[in-house]
N, C-alpha and C. Protein backbone atom coordinates (compact mmCIF):
# COMPACT_ATOMS: atom_id res chain seq x y z
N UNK A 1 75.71 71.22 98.16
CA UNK A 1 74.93 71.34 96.91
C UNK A 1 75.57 70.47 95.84
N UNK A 2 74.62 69.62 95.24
CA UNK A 2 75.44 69.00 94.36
C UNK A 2 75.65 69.48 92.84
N UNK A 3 75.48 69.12 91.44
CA UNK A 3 75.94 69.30 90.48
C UNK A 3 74.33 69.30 89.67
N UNK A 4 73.61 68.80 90.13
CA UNK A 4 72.25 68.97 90.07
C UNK A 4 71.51 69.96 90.27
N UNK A 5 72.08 69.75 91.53
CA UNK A 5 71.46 71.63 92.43
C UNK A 5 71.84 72.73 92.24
N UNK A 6 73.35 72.63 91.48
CA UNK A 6 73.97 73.87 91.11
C UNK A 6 73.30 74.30 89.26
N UNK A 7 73.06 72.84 88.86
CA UNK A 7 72.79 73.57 87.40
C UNK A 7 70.99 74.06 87.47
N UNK A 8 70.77 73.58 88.74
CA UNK A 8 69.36 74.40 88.77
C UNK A 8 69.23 75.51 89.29
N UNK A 9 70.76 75.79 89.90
CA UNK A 9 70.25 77.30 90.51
C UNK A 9 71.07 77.99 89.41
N UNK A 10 71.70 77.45 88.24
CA UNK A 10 72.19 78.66 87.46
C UNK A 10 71.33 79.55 86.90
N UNK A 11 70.21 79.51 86.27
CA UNK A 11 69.87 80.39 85.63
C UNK A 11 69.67 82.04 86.66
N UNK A 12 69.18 81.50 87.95
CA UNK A 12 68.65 82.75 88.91
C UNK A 12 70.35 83.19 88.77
N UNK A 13 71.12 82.78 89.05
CA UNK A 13 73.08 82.69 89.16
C UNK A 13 73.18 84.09 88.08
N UNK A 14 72.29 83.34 87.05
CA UNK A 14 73.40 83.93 85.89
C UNK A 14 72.61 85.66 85.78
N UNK A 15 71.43 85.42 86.06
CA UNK A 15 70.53 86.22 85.64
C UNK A 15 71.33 87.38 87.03
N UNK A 16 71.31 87.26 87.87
CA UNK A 16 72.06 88.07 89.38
C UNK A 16 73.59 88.63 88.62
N UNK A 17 73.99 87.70 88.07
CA UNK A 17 75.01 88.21 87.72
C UNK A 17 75.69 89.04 86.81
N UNK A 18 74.82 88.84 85.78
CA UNK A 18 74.73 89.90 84.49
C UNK A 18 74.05 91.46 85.33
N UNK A 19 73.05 91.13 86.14
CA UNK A 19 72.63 92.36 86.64
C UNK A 19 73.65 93.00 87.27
N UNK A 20 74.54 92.18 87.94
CA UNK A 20 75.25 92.60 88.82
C UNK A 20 76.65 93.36 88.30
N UNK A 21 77.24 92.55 87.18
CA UNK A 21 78.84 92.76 86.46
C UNK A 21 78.59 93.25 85.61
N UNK A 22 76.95 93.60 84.51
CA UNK A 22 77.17 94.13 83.44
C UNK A 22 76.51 95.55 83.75
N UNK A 23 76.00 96.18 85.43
CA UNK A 23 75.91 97.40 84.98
C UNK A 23 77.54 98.41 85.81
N UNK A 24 77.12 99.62 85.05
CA UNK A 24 78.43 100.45 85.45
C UNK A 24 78.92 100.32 86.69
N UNK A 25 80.21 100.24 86.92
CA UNK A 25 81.26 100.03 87.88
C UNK A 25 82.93 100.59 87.94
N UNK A 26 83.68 100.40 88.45
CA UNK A 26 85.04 100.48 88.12
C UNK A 26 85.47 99.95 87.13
N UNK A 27 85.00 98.58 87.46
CA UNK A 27 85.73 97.60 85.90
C UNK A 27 85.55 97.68 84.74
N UNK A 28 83.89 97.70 84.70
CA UNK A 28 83.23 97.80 83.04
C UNK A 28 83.66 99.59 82.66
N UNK A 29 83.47 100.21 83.36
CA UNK A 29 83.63 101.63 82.82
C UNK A 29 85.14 101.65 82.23
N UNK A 30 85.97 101.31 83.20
CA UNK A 30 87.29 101.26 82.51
C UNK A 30 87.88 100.48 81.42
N UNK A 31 87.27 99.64 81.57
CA UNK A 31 87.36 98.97 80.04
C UNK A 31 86.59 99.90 78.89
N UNK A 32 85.46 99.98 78.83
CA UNK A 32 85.02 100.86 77.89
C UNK A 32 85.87 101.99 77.45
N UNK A 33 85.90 102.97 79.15
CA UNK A 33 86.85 104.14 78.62
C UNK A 33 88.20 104.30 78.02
N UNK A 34 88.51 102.41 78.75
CA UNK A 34 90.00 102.34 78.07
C UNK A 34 90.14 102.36 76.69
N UNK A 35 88.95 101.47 76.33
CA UNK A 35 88.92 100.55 74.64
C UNK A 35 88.73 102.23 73.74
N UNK A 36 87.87 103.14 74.69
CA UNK A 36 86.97 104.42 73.74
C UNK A 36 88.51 105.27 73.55
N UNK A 37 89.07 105.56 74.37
CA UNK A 37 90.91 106.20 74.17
C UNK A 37 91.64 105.75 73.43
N UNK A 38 91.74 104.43 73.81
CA UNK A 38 93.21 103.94 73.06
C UNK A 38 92.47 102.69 71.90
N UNK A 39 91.66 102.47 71.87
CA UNK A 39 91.57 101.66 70.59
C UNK A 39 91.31 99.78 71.54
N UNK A 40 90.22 99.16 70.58
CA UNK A 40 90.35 98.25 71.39
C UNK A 40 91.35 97.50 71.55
N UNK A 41 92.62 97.30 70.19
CA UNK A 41 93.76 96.21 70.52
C UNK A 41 94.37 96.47 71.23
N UNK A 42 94.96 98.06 71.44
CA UNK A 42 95.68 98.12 72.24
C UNK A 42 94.97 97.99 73.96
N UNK A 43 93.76 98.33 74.16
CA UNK A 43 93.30 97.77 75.14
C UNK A 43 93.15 96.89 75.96
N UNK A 44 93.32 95.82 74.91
CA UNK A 44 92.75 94.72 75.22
C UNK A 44 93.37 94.14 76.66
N UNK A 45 95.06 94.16 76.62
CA UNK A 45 95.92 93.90 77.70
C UNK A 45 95.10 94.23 78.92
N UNK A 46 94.53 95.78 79.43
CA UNK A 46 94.16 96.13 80.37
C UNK A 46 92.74 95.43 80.47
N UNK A 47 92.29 94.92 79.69
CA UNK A 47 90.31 94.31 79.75
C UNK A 47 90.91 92.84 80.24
N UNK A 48 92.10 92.15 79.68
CA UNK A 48 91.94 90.65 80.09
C UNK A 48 92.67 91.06 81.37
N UNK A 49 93.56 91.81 81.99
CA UNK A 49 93.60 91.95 83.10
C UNK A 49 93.14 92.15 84.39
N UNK A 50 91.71 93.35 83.84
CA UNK A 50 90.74 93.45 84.95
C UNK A 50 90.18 92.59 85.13
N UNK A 51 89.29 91.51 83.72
CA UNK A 51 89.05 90.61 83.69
C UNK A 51 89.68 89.23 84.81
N UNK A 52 90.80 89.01 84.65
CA UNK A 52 91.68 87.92 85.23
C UNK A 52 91.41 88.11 86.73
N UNK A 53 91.47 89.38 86.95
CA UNK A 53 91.90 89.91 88.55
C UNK A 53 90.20 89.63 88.73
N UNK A 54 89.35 90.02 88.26
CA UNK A 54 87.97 89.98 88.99
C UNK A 54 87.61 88.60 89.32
N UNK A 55 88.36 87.66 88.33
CA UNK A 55 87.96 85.90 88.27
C UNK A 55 88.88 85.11 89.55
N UNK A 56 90.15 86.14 90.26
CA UNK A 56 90.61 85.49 90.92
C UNK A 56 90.02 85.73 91.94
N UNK A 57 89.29 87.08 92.30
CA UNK A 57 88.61 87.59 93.23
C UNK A 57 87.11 86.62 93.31
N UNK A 58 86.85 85.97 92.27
CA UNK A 58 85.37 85.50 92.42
C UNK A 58 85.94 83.97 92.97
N UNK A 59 87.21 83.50 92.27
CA UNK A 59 87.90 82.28 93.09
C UNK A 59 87.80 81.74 94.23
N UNK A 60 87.99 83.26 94.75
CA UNK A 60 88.67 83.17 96.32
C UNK A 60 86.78 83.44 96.96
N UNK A 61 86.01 83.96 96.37
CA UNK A 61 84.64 83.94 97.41
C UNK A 61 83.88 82.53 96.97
N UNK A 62 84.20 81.55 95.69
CA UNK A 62 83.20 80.69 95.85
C UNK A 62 84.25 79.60 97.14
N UNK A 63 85.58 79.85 96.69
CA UNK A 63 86.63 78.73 97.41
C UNK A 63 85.37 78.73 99.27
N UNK A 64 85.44 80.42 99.52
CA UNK A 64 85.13 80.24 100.93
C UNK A 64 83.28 80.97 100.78
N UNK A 65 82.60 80.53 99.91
CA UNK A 65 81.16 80.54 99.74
C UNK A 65 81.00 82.06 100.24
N UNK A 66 81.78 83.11 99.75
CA UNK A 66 81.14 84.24 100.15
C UNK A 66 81.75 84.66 101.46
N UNK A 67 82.16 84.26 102.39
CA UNK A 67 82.64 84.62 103.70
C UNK A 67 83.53 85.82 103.70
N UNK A 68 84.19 85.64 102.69
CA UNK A 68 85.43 86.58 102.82
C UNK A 68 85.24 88.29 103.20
N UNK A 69 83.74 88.91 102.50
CA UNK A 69 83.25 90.27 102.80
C UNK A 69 83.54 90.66 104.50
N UNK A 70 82.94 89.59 104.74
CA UNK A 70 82.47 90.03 106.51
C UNK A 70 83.45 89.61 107.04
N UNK A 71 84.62 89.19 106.67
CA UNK A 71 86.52 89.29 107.47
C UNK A 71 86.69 90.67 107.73
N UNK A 72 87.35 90.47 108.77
CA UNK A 72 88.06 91.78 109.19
C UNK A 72 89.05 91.60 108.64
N UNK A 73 90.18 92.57 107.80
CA UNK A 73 91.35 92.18 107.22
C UNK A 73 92.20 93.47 108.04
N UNK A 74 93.23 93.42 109.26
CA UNK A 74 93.69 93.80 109.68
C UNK A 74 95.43 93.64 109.31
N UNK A 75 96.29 94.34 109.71
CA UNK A 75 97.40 94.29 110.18
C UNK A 75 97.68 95.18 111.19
N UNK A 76 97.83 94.87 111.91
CA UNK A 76 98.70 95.27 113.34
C UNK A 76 97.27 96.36 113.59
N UNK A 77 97.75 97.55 113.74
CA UNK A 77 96.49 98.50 114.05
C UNK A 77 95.78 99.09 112.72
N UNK A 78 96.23 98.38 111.52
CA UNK A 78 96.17 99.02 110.15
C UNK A 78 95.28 98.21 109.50
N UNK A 79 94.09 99.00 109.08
CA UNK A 79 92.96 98.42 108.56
C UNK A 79 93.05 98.48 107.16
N UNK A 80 93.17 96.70 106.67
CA UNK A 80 94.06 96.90 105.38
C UNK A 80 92.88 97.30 104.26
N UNK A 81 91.88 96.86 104.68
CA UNK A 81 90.45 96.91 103.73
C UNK A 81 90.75 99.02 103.24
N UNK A 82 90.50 99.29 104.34
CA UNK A 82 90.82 101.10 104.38
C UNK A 82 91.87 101.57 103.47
N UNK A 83 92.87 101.09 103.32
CA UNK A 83 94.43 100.94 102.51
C UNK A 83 93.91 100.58 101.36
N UNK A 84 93.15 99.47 101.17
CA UNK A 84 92.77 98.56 99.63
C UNK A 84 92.07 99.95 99.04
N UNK A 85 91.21 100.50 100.06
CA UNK A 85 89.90 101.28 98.76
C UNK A 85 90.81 102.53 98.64
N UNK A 86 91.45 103.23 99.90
CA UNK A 86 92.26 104.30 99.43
C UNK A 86 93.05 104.17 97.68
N UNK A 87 93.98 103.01 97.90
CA UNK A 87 94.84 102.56 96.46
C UNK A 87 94.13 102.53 95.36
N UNK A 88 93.15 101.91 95.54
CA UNK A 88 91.76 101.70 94.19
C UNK A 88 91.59 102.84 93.94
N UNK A 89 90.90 103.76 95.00
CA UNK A 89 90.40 105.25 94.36
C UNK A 89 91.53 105.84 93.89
N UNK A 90 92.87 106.06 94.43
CA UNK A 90 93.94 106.83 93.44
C UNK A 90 93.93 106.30 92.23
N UNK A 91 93.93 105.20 92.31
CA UNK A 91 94.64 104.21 90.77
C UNK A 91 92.84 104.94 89.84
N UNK A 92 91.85 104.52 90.18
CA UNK A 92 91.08 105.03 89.46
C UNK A 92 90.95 106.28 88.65
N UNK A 93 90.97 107.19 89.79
CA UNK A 93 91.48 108.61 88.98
C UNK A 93 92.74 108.71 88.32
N UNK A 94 93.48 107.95 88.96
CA UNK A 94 94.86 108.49 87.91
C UNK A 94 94.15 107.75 86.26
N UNK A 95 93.49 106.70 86.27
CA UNK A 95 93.18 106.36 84.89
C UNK A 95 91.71 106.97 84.47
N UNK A 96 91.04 107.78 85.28
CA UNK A 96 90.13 108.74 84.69
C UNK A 96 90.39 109.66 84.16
N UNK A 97 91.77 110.18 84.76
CA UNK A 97 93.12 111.56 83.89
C UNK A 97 93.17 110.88 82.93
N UNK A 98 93.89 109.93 82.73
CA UNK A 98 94.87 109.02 81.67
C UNK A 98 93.28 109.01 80.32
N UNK A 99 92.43 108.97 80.61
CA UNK A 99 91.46 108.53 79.78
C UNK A 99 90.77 110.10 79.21
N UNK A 100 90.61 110.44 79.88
CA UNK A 100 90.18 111.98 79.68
C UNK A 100 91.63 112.78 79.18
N UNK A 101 92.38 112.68 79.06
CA UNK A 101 93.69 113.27 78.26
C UNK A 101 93.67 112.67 77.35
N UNK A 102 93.51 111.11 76.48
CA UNK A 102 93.97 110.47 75.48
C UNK A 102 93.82 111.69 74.53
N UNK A 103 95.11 111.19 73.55
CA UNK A 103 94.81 112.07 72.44
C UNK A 103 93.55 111.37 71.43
N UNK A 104 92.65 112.00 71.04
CA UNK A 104 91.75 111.20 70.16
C UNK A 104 91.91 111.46 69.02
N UNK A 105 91.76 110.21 68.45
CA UNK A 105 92.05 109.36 66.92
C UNK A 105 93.30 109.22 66.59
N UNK A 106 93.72 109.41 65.15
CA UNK A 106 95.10 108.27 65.19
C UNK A 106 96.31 108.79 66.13
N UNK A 107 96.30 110.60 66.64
CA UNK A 107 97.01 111.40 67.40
C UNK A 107 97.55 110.04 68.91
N UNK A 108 96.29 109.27 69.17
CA UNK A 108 96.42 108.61 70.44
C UNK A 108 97.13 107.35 70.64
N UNK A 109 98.02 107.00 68.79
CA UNK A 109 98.09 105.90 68.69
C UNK A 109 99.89 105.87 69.76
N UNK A 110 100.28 107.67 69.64
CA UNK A 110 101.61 107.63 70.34
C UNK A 110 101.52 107.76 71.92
N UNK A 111 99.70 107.68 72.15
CA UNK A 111 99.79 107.24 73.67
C UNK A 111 100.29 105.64 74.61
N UNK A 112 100.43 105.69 75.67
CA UNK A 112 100.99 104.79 75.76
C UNK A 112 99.48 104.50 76.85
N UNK A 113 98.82 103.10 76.60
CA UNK A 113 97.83 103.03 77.08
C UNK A 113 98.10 101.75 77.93
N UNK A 114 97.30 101.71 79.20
CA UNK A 114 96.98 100.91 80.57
C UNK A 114 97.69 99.70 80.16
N UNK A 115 98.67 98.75 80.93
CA UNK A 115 98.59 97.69 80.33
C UNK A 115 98.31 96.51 81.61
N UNK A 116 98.37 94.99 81.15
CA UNK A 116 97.72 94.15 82.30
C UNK A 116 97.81 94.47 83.44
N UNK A 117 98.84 94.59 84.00
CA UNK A 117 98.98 94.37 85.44
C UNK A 117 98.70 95.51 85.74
N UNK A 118 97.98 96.61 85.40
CA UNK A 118 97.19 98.03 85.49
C UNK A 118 95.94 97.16 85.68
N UNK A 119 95.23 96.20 84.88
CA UNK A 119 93.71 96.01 84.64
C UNK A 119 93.61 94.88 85.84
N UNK A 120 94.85 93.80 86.26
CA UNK A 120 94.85 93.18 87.11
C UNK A 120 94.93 93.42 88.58
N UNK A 121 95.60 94.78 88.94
CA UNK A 121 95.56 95.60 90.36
C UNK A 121 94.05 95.83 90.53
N UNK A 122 93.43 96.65 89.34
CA UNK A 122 92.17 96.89 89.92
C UNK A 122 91.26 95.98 90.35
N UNK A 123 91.24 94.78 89.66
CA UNK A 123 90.61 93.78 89.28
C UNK A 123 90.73 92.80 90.89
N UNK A 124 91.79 93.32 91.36
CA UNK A 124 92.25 92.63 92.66
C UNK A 124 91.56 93.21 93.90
N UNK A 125 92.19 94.67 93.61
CA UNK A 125 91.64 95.45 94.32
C UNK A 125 90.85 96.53 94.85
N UNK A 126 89.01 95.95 93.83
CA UNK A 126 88.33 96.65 93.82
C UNK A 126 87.43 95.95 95.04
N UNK A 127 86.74 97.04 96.12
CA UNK A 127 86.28 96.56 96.96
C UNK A 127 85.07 96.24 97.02
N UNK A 128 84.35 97.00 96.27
CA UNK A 128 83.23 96.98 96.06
C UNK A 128 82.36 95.39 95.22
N UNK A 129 83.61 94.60 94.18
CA UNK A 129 83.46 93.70 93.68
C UNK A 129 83.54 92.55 94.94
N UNK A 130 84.26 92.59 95.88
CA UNK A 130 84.38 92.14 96.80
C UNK A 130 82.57 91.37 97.51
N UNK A 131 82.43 92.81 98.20
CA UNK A 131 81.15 92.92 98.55
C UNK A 131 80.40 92.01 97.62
N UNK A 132 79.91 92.87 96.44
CA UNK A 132 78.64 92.07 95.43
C UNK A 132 78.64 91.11 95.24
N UNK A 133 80.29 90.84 94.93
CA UNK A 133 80.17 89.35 94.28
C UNK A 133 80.12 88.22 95.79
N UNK A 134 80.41 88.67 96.64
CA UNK A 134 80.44 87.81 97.58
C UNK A 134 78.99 87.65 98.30
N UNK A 135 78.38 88.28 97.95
CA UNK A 135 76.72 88.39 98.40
C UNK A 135 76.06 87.57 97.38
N UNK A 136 76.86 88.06 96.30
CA UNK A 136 75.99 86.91 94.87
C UNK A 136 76.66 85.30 94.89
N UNK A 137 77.68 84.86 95.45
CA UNK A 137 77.85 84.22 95.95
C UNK A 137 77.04 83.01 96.98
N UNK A 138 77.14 83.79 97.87
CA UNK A 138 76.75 83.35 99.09
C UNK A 138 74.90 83.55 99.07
N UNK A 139 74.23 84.19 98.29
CA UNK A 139 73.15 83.99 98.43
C UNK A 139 72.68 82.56 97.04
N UNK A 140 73.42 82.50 96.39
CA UNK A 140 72.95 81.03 95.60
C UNK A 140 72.84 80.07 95.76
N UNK A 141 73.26 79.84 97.29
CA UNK A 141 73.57 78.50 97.57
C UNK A 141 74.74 78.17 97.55
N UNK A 142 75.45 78.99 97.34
CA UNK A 142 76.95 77.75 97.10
C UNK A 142 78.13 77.97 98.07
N UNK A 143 76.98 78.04 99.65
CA UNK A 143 78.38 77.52 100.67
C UNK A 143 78.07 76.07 100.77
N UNK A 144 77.26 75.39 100.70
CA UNK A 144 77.21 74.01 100.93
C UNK A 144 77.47 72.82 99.32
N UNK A 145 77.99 73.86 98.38
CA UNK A 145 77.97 72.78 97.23
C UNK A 145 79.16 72.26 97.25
N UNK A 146 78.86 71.53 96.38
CA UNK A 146 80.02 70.19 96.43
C UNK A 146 81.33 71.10 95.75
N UNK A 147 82.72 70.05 95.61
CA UNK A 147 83.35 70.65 94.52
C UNK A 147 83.56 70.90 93.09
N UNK A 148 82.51 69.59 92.57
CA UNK A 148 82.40 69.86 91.41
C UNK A 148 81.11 71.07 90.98
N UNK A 149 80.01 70.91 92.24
CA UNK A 149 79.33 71.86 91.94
C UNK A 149 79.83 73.71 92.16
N UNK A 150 81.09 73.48 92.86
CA UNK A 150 81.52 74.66 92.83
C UNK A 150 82.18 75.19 91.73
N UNK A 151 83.11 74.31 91.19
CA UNK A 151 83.59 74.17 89.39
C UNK A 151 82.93 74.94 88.72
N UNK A 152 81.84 74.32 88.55
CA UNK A 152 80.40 74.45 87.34
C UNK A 152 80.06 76.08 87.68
N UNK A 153 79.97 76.54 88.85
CA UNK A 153 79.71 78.33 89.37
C UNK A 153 80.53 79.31 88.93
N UNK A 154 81.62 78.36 88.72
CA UNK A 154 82.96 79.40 89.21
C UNK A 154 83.06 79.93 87.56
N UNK A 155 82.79 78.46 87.24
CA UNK A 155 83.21 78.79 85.10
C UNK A 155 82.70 79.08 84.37
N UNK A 156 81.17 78.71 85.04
CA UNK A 156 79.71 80.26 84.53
C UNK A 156 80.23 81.24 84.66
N UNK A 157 80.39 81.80 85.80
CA UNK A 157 80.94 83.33 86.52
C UNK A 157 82.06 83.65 85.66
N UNK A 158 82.78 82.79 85.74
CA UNK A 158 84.17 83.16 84.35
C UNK A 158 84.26 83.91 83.34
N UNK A 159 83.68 82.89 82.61
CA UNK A 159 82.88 83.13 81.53
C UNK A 159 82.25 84.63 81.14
N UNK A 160 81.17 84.53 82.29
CA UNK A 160 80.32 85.90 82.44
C UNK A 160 80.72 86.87 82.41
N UNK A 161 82.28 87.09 83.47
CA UNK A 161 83.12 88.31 83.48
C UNK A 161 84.05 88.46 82.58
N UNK A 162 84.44 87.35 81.77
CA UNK A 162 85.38 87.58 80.64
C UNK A 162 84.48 88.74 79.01
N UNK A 163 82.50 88.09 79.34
CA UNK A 163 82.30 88.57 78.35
C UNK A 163 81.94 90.18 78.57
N UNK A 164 81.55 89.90 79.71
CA UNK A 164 81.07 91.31 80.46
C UNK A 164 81.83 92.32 80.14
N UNK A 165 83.46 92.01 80.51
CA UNK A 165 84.42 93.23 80.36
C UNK A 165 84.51 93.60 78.59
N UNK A 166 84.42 92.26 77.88
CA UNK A 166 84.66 92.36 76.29
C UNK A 166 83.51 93.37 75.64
N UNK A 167 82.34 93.51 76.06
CA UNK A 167 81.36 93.98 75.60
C UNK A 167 81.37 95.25 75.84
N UNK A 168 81.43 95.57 77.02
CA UNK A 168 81.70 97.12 77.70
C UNK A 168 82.94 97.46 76.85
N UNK A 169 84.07 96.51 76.25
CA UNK A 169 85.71 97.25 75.70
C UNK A 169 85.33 97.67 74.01
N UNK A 170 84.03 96.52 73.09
CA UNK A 170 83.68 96.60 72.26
C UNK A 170 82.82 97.97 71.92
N UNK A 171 81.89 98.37 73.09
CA UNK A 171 80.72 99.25 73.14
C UNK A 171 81.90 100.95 73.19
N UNK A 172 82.96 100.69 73.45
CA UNK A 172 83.61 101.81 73.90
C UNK A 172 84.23 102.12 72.66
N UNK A 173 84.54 101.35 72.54
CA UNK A 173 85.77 101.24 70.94
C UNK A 173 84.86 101.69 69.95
N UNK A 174 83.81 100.70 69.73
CA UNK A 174 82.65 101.10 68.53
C UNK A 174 82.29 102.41 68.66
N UNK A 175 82.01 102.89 70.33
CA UNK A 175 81.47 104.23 70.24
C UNK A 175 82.62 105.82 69.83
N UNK A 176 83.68 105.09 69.94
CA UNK A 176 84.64 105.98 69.97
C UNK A 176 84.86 106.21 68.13
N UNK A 177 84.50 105.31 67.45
CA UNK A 177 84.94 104.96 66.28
C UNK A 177 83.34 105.69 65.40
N UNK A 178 82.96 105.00 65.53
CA UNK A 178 81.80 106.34 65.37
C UNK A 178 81.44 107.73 65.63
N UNK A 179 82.41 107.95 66.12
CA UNK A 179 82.50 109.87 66.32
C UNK A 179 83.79 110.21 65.83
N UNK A 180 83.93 110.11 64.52
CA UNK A 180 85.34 110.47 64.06
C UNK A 180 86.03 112.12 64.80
N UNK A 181 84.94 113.16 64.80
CA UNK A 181 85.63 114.36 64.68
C UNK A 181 86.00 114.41 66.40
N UNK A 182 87.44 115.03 66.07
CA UNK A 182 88.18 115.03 67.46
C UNK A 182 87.61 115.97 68.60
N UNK A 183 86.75 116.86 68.71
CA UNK A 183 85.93 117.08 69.74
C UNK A 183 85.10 116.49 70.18
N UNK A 184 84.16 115.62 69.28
CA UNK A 184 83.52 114.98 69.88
C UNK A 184 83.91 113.57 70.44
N UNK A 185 85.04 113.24 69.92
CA UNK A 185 85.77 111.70 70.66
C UNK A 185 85.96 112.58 71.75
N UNK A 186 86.43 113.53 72.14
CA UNK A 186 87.31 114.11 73.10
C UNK A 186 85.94 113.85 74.12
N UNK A 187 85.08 114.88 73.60
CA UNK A 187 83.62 114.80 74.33
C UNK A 187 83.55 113.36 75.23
N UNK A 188 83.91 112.11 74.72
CA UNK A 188 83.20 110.66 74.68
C UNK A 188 84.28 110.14 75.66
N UNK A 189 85.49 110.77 75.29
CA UNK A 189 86.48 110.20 76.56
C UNK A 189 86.47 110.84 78.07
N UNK A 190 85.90 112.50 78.19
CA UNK A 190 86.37 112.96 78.97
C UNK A 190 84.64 112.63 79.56
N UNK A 191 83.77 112.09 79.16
CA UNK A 191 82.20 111.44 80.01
C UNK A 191 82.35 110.53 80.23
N UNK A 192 83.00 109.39 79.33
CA UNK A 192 83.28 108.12 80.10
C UNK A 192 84.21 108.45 81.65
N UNK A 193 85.70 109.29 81.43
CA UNK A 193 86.31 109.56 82.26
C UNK A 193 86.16 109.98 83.24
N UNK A 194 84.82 110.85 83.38
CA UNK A 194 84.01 111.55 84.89
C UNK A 194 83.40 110.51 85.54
N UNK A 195 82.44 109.58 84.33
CA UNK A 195 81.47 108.31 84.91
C UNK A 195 82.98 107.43 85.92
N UNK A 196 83.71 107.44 85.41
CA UNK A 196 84.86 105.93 85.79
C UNK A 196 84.96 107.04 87.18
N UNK A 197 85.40 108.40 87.48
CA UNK A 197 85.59 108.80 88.50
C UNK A 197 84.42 108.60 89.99
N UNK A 198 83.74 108.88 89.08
CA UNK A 198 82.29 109.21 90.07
C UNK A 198 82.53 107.72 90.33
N UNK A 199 82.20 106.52 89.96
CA UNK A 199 82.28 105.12 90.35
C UNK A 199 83.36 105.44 91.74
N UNK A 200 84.44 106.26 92.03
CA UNK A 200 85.23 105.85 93.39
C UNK A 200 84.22 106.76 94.68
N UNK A 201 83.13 107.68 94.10
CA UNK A 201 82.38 108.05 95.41
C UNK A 201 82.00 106.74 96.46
N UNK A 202 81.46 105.64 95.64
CA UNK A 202 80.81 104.80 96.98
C UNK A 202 81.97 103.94 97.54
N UNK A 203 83.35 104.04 96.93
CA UNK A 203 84.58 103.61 98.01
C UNK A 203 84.79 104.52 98.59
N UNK A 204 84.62 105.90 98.25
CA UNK A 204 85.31 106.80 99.38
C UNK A 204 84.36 107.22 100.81
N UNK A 205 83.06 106.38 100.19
CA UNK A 205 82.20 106.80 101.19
C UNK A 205 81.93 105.84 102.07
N UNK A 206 82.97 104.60 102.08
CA UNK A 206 83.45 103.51 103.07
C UNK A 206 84.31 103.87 104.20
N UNK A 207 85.28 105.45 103.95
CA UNK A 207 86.25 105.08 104.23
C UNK A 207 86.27 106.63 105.19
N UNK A 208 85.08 107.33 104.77
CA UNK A 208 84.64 109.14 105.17
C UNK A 208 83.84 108.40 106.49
């Protein structure tokens, strides 16, 4: 595919992809729930992390046009894919606790909240991003594009997930900030915090 062909298949690209990264998930929820707890600055570390980790993950499916889903990823008799979603779903709930405990309002400022390489594990090793994005991938056309037309995909997609996570960290923060009284923040952390949980049913139901 060349550089032609790729800027004509962006719009269907982009349009798949916003559907795809901007509705609820592991990533976007946790950013939100993170930004709605702890405030967006201090957040932020954990949003450009999930962020980073999801862009290296989209790296590695345009590098091999999507292929990577349908690998078997083994070691020895140990099915590492099985290992990946197990780790994800702990790490998830442990930050659906972490989020649903924040202290809310300035009480939370002596919490100590998620930082990168928290937002970058998930971001690595969410499986499910795996899957989608490698289907959204691989259905655009872009196992046969060139390299510059792969460039041009990769830094749309970038882009997309850098704003994706910012919006979901903004929407959380704003919403958190708008419910001054501390039951009802409490209310706002401990629903985001169930939604971010419930998101590990369709890994655990990879693995049942």
């Amino acid at each position: 595919m060349t550089v032609d062909a790729t800027l004509g298949a962006l719009p269907s690209l982009i349009v798949g992809a916003l559907a795809l990264m901007g509705s609820p998930g592991p990533a976007t929820v946790g950013a939100a729930g993170t930004a709605a707890a702890f405030g967006l600055r201090r957040a932020f570390p954990y949003v450009a992390g999930s962020a980073v980790g999801t862009i290296a993950v989209l790296t590695v499916l345009v590098a091999g046009a999507g292929a990577l889903p349908d690998a078997e990823l083994r070691w020895g008799r140990v099915d590492l894919a099985t290992v990946v979603i197990v780790v994800a779903t702990g790490y998830l709930l442990w930050l659906s606790w972490r989020i649903a405990t924040a202290p809310p309002s300035a009480a939370g400022e002596q919490a100590l909240a998620p930082r990168f390489v928290s937002g970058l594990l998930l971001g690595l090793s969410n499986p499910k991003a795996y899957l989608a994005l490698g289907a959204l991938v691989s259905g655009h056309g872009l196992s046969g594009a060139s390299p510059a037309g792969a460039t041009l995909a990769l830094a749309v997609l970038a882009t997309l997930v850098a704003l994706v996570h910012l919006a979901w960290a903004v929407a959380g923060a704003t919403a958190a900030r708008a419910l001054h009284h501390p039951v009802v923040a409490r209310g706002v952390n401990v629903a985001l915090a169930l939604l971010l949980a419930a998101s590990t049913l369709p890994l655990l139901a990879d693995v049942l």
